[in-house]
PDB file of N, CA and C in Angstrom:
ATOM      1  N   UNK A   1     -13.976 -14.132   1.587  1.00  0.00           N
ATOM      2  CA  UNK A   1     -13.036 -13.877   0.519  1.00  0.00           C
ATOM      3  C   UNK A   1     -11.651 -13.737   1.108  1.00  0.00           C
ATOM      4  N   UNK A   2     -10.739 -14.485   0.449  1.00  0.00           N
ATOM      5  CA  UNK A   2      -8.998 -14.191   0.823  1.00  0.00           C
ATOM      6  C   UNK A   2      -8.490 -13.595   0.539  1.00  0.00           C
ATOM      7  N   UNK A   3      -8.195 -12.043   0.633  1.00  0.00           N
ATOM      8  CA  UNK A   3      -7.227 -10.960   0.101  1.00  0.00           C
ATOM      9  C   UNK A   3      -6.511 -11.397  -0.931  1.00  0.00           C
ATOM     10  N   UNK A   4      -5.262 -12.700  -0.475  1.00  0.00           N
ATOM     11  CA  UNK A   4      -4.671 -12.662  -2.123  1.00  0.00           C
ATOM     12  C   UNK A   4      -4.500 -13.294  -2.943  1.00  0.00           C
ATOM     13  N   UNK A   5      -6.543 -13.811  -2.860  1.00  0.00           N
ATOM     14  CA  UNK A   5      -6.607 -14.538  -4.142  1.00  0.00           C
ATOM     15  C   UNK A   5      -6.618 -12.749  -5.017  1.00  0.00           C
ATOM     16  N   UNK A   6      -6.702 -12.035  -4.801  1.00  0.00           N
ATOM     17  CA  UNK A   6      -6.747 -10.487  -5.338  1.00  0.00           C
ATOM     18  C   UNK A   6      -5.673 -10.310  -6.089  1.00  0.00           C
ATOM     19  N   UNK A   7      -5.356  -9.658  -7.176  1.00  0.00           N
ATOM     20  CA  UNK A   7      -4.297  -8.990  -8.105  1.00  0.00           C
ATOM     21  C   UNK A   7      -5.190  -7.669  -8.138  1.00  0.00           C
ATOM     22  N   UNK A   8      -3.644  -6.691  -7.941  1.00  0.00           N
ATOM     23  CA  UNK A   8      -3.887  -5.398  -8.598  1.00  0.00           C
ATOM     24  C   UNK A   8      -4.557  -5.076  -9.644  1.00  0.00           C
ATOM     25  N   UNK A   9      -5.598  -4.096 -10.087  1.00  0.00           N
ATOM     26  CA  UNK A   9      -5.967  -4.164 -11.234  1.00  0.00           C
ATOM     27  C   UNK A   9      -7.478  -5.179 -11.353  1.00  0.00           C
ATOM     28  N   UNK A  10      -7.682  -5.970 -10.413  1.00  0.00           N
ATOM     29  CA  UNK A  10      -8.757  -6.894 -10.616  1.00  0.00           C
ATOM     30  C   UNK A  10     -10.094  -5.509 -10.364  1.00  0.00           C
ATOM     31  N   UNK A  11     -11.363  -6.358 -10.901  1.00  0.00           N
ATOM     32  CA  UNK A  11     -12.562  -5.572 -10.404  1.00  0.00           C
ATOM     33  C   UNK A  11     -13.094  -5.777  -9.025  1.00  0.00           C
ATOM     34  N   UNK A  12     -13.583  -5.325  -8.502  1.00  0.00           N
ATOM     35  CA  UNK A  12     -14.095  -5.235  -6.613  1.00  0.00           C
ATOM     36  C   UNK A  12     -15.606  -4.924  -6.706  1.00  0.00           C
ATOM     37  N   UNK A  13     -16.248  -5.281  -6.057  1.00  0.00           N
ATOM     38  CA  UNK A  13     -16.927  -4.684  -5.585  1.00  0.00           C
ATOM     39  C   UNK A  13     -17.424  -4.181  -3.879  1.00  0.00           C
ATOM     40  N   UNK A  14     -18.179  -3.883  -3.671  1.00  0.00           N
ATOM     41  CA  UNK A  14     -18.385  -2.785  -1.914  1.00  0.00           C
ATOM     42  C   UNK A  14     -19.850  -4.077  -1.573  1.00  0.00           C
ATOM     43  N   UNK A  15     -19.199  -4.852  -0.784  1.00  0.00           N
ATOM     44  CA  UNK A  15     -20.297  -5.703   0.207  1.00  0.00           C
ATOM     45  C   UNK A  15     -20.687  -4.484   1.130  1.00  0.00           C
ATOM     46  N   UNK A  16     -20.827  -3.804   1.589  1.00  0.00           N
ATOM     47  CA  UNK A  16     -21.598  -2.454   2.347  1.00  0.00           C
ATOM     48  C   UNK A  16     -21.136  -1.464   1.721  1.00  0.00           C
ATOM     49  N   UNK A  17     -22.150  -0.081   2.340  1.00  0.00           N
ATOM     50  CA  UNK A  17     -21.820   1.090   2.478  1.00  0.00           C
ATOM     51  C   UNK A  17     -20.379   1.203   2.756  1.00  0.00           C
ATOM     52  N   UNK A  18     -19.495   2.203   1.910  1.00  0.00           N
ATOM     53  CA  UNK A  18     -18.474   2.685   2.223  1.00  0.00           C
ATOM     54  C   UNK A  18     -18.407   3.703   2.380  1.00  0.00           C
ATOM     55  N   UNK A  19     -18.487   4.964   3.793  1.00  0.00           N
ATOM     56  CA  UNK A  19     -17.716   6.177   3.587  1.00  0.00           C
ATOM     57  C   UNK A  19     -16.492   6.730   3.961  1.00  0.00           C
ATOM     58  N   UNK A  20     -16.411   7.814   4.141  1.00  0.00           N
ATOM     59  CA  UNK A  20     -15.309   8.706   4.233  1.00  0.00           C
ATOM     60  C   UNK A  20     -15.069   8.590   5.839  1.00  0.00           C
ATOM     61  N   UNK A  21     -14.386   8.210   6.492  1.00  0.00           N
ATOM     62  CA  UNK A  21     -14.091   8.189   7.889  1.00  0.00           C
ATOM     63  C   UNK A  21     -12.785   9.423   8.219  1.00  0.00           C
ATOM     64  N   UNK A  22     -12.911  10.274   7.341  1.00  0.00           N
ATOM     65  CA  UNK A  22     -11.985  11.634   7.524  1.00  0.00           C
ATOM     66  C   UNK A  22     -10.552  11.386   6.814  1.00  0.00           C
ATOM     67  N   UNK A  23     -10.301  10.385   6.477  1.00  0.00           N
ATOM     68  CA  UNK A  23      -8.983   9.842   5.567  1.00  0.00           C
ATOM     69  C   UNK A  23      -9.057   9.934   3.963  1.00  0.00           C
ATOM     70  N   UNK A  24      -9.821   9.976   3.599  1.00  0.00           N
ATOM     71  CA  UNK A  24      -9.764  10.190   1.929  1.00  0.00           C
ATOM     72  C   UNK A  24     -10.042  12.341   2.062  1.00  0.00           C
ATOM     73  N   UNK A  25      -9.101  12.670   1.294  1.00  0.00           N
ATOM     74  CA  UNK A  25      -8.500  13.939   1.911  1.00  0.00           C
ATOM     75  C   UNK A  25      -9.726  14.946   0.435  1.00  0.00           C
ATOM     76  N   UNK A  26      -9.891  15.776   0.643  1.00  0.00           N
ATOM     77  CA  UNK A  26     -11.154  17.456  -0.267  1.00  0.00           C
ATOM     78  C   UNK A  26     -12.134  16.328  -0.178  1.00  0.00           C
ATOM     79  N   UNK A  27     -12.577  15.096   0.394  1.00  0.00           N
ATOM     80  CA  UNK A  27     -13.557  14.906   0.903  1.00  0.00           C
ATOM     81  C   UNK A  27     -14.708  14.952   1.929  1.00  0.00           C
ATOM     82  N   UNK A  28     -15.900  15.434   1.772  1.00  0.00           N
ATOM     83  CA  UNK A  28     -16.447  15.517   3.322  1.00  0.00           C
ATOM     84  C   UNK A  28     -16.123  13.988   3.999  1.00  0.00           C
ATOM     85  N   UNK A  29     -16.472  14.702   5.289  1.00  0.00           N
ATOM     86  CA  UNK A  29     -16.453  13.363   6.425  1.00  0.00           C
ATOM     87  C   UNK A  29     -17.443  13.022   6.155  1.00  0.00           C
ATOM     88  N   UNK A  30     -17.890  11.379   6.189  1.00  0.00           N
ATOM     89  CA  UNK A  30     -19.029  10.774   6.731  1.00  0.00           C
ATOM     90  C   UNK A  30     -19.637  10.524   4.912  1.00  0.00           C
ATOM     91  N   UNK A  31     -18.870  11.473   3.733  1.00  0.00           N
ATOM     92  CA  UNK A  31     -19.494  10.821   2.588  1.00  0.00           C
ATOM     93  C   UNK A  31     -19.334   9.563   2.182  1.00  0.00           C
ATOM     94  N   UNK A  32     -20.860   8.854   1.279  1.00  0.00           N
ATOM     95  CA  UNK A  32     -20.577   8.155   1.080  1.00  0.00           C
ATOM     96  C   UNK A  32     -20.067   7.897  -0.515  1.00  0.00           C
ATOM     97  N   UNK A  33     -19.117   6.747  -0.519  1.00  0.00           N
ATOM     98  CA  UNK A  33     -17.993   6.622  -1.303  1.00  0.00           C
ATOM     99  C   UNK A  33     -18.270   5.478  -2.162  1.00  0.00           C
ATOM    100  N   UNK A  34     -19.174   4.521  -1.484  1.00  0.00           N
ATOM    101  CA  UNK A  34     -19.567   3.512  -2.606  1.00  0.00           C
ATOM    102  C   UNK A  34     -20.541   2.626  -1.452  1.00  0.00           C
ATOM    103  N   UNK A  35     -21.756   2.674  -2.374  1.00  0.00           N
ATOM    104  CA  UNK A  35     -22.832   1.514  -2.115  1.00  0.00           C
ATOM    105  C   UNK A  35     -22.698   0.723  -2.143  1.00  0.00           C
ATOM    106  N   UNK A  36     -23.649  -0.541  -1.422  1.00  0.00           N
ATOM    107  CA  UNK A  36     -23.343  -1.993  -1.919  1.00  0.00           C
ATOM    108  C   UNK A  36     -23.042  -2.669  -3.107  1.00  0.00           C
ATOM    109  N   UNK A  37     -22.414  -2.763  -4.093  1.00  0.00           N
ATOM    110  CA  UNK A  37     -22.594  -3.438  -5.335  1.00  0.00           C
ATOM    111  C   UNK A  37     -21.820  -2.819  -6.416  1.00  0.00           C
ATOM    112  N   UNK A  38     -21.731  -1.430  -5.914  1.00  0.00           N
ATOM    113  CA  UNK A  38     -20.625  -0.343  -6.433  1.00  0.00           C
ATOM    114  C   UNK A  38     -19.158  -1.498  -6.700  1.00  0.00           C
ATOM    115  N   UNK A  39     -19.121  -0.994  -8.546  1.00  0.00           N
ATOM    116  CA  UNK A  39     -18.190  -1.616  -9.129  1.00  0.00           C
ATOM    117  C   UNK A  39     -16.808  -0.792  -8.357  1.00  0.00           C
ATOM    118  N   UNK A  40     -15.235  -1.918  -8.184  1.00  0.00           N
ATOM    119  CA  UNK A  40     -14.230  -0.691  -7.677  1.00  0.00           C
ATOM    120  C   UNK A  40     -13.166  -1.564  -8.817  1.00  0.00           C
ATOM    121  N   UNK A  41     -12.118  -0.963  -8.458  1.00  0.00           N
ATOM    122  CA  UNK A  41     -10.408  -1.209  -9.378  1.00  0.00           C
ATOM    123  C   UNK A  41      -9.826  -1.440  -8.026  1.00  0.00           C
ATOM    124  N   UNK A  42      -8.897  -2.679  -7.780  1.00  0.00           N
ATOM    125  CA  UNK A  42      -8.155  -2.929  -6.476  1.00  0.00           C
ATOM    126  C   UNK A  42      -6.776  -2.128  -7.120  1.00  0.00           C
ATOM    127  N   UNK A  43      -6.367  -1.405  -6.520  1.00  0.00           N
ATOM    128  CA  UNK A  43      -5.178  -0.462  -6.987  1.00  0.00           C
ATOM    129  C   UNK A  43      -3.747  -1.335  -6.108  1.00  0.00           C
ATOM    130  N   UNK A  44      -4.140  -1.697  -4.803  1.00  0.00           N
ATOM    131  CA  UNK A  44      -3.039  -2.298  -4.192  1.00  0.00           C
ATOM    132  C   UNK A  44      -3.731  -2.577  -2.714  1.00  0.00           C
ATOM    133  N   UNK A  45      -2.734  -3.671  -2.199  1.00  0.00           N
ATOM    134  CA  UNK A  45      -3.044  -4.398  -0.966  1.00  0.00           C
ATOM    135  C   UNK A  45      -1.684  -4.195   0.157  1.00  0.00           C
ATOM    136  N   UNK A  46      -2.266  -4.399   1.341  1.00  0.00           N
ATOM    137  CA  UNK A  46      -1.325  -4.445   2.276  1.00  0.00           C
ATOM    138  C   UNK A  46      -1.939  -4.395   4.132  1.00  0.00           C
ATOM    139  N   UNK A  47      -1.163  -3.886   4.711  1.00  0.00           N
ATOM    140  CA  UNK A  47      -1.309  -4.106   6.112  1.00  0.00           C
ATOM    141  C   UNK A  47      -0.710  -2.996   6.919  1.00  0.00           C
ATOM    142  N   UNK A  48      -1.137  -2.928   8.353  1.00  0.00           N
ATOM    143  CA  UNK A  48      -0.007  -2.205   9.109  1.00  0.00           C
ATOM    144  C   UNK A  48       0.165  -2.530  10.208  1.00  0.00           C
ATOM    145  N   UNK A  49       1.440  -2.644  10.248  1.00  0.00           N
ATOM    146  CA  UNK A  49       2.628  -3.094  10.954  1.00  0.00           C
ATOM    147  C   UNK A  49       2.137  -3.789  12.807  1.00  0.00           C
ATOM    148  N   UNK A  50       1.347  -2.995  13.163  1.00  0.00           N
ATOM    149  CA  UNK A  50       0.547  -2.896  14.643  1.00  0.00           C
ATOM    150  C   UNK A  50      -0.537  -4.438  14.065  1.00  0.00           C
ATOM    151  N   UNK A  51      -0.764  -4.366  12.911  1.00  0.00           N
ATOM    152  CA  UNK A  51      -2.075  -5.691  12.906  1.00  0.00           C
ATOM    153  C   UNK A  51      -1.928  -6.232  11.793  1.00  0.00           C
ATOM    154  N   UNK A  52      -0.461  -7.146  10.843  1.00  0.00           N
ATOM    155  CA  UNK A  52      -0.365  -7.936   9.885  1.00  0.00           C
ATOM    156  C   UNK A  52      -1.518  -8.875   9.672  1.00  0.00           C
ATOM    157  N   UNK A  53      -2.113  -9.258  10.259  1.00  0.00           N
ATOM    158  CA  UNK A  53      -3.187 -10.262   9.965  1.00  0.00           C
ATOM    159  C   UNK A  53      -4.448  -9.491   9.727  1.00  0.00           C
ATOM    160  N   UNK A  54      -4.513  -8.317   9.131  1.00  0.00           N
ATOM    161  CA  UNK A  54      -5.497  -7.636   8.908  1.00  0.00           C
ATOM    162  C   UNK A  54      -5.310  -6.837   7.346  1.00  0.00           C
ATOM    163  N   UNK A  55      -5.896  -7.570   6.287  1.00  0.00           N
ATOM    164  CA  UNK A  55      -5.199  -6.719   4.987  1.00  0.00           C
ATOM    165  C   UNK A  55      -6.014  -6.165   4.931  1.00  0.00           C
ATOM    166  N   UNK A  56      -5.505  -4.818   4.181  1.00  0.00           N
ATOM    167  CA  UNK A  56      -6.060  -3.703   3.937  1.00  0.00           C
ATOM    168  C   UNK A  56      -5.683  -3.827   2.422  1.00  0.00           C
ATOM    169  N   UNK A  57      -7.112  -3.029   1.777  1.00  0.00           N
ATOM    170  CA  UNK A  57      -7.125  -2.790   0.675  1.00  0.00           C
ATOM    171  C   UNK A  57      -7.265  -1.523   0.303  1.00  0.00           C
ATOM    172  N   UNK A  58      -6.816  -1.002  -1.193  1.00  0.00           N
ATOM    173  CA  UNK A  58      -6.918   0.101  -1.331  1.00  0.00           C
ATOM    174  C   UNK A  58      -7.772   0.314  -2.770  1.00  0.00           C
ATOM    175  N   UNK A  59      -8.586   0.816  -3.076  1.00  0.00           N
ATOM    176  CA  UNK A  59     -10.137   0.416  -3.640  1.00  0.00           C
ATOM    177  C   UNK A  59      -9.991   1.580  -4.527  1.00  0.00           C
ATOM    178  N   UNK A  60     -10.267   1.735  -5.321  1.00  0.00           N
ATOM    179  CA  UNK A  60     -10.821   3.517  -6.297  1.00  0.00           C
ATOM    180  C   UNK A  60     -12.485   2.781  -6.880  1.00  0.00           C
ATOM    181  N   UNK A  61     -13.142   3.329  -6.301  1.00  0.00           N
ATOM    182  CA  UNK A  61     -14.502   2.954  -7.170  1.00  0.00           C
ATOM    183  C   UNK A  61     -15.062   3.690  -8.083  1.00  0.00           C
ATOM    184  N   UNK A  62     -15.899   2.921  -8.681  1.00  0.00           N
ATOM    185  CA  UNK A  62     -16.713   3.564  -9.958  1.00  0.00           C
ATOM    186  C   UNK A  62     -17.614   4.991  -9.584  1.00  0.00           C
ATOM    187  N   UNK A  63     -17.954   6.477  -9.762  1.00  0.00           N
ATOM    188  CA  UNK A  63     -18.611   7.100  -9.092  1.00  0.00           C
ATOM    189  C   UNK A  63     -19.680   6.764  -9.734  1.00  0.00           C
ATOM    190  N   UNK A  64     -20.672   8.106  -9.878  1.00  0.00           N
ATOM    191  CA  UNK A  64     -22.097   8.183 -10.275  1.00  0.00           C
ATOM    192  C   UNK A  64     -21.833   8.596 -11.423  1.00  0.00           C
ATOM    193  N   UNK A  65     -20.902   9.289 -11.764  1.00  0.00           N
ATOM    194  CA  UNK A  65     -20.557   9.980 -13.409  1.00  0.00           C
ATOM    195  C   UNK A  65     -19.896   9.242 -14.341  1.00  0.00           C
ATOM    196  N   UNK A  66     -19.384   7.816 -13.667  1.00  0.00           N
ATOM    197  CA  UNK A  66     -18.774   7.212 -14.572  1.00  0.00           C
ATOM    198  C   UNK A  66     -17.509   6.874 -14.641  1.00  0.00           C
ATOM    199  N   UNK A  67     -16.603   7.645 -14.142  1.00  0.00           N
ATOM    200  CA  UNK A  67     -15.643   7.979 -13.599  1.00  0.00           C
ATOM    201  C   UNK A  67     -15.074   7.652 -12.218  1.00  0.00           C
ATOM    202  N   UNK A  68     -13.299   7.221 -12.159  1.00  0.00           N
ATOM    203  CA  UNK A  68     -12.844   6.332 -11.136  1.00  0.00           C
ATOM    204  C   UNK A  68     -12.955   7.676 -10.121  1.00  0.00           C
ATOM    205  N   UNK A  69     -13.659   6.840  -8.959  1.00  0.00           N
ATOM    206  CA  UNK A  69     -13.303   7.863  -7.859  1.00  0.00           C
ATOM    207  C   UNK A  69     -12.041   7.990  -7.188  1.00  0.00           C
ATOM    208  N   UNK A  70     -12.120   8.562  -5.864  1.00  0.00           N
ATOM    209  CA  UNK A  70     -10.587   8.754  -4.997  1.00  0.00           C
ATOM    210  C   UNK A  70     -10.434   7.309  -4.533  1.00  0.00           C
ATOM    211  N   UNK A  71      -9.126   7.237  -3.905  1.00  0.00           N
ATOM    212  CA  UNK A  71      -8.544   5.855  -3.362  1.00  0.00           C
ATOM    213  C   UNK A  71      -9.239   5.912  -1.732  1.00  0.00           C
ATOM    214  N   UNK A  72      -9.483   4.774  -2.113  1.00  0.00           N
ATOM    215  CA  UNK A  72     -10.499   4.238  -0.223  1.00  0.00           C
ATOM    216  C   UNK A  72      -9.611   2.670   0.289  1.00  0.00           C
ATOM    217  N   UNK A  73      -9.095   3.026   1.722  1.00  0.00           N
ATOM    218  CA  UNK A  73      -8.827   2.167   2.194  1.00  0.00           C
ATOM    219  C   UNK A  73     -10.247   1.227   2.363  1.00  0.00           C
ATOM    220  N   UNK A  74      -9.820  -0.457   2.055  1.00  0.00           N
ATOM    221  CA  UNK A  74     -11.148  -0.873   2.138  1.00  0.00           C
ATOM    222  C   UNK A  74     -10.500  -2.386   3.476  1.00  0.00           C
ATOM    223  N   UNK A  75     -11.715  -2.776   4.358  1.00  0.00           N
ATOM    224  CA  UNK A  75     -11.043  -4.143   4.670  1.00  0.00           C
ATOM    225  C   UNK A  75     -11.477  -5.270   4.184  1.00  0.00           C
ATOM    226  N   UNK A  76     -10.715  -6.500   3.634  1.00  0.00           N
ATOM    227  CA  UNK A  76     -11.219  -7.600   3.459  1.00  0.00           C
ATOM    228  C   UNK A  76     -12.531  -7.947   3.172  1.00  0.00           C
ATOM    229  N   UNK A  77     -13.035  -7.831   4.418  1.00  0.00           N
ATOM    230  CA  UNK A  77     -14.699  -8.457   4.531  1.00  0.00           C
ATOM    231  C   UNK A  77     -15.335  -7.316   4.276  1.00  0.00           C
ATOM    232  N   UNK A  78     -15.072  -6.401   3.402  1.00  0.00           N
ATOM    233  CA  UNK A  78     -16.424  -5.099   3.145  1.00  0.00           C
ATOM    234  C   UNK A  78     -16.079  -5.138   1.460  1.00  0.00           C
ATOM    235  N   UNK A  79     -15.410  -5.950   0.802  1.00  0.00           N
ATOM    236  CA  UNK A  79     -14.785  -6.142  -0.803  1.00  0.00           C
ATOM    237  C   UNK A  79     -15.686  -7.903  -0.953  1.00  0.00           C
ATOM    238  N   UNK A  80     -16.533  -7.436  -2.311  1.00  0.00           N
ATOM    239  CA  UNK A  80     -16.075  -9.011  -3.160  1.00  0.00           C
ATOM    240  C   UNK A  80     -15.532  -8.995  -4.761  1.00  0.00           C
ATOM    241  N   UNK A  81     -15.288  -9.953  -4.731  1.00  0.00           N
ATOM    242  CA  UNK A  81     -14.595 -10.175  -6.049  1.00  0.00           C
ATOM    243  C   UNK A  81     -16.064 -10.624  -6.998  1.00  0.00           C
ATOM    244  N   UNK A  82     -17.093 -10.976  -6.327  1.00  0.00           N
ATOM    245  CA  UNK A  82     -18.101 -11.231  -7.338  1.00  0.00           C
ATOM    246  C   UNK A  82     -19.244 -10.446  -6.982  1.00  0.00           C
ATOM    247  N   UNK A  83     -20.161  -9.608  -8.519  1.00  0.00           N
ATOM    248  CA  UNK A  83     -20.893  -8.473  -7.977  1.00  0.00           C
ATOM    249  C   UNK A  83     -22.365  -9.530  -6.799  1.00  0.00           C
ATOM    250  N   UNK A  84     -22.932  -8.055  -6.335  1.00  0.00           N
ATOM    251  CA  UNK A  84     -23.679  -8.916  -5.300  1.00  0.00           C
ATOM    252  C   UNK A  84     -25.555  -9.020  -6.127  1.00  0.00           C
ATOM    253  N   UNK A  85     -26.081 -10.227  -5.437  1.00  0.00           N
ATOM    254  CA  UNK A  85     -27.004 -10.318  -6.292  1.00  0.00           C
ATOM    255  C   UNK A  85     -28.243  -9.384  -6.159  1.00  0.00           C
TER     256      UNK A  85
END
């Protein structure tokens, strides 16, 4: 998948396990944040500065209650744009 065939606002989903690597903040470490297949909202895209050829995404997924979770940096190849089968 190519980052920007992506628009803000599109639906995502989590090609793997996603957790908490100590950066999504009143979260435990090591939770997990979204399963494989886990619907997300792409909120916004980008990079940093040390590795432009590496976009970073920034993900809010669907939780278990229904409800948008916290914002998760996501990379490229762990997002699809189509759910998984």
């Amino acid at each position: 998948m190519s980052a920007p065939e992506l628009k803000n606002g599109d639906a995502v989903f989590a090609k793997v396990e996603i957790r908490n690597d100590g950066s999504v903040p009143n979260v435990e470490q090591d939770a997990l944040l979204a399963e494989p297949g886990t619907m997300g909202m792409l909120i916004n895209s980008g990079y940093l500065e040390e590795t432009p050829d590496q976009k970073l995404l920034l993900v809010s997924f669907v939780g278990e209650d229904g409800e948008m979770g916290p914002l998760v940096t996501c990379l490229a190849e762990e997002i699809s744009q189509q759910p998984l089968d």
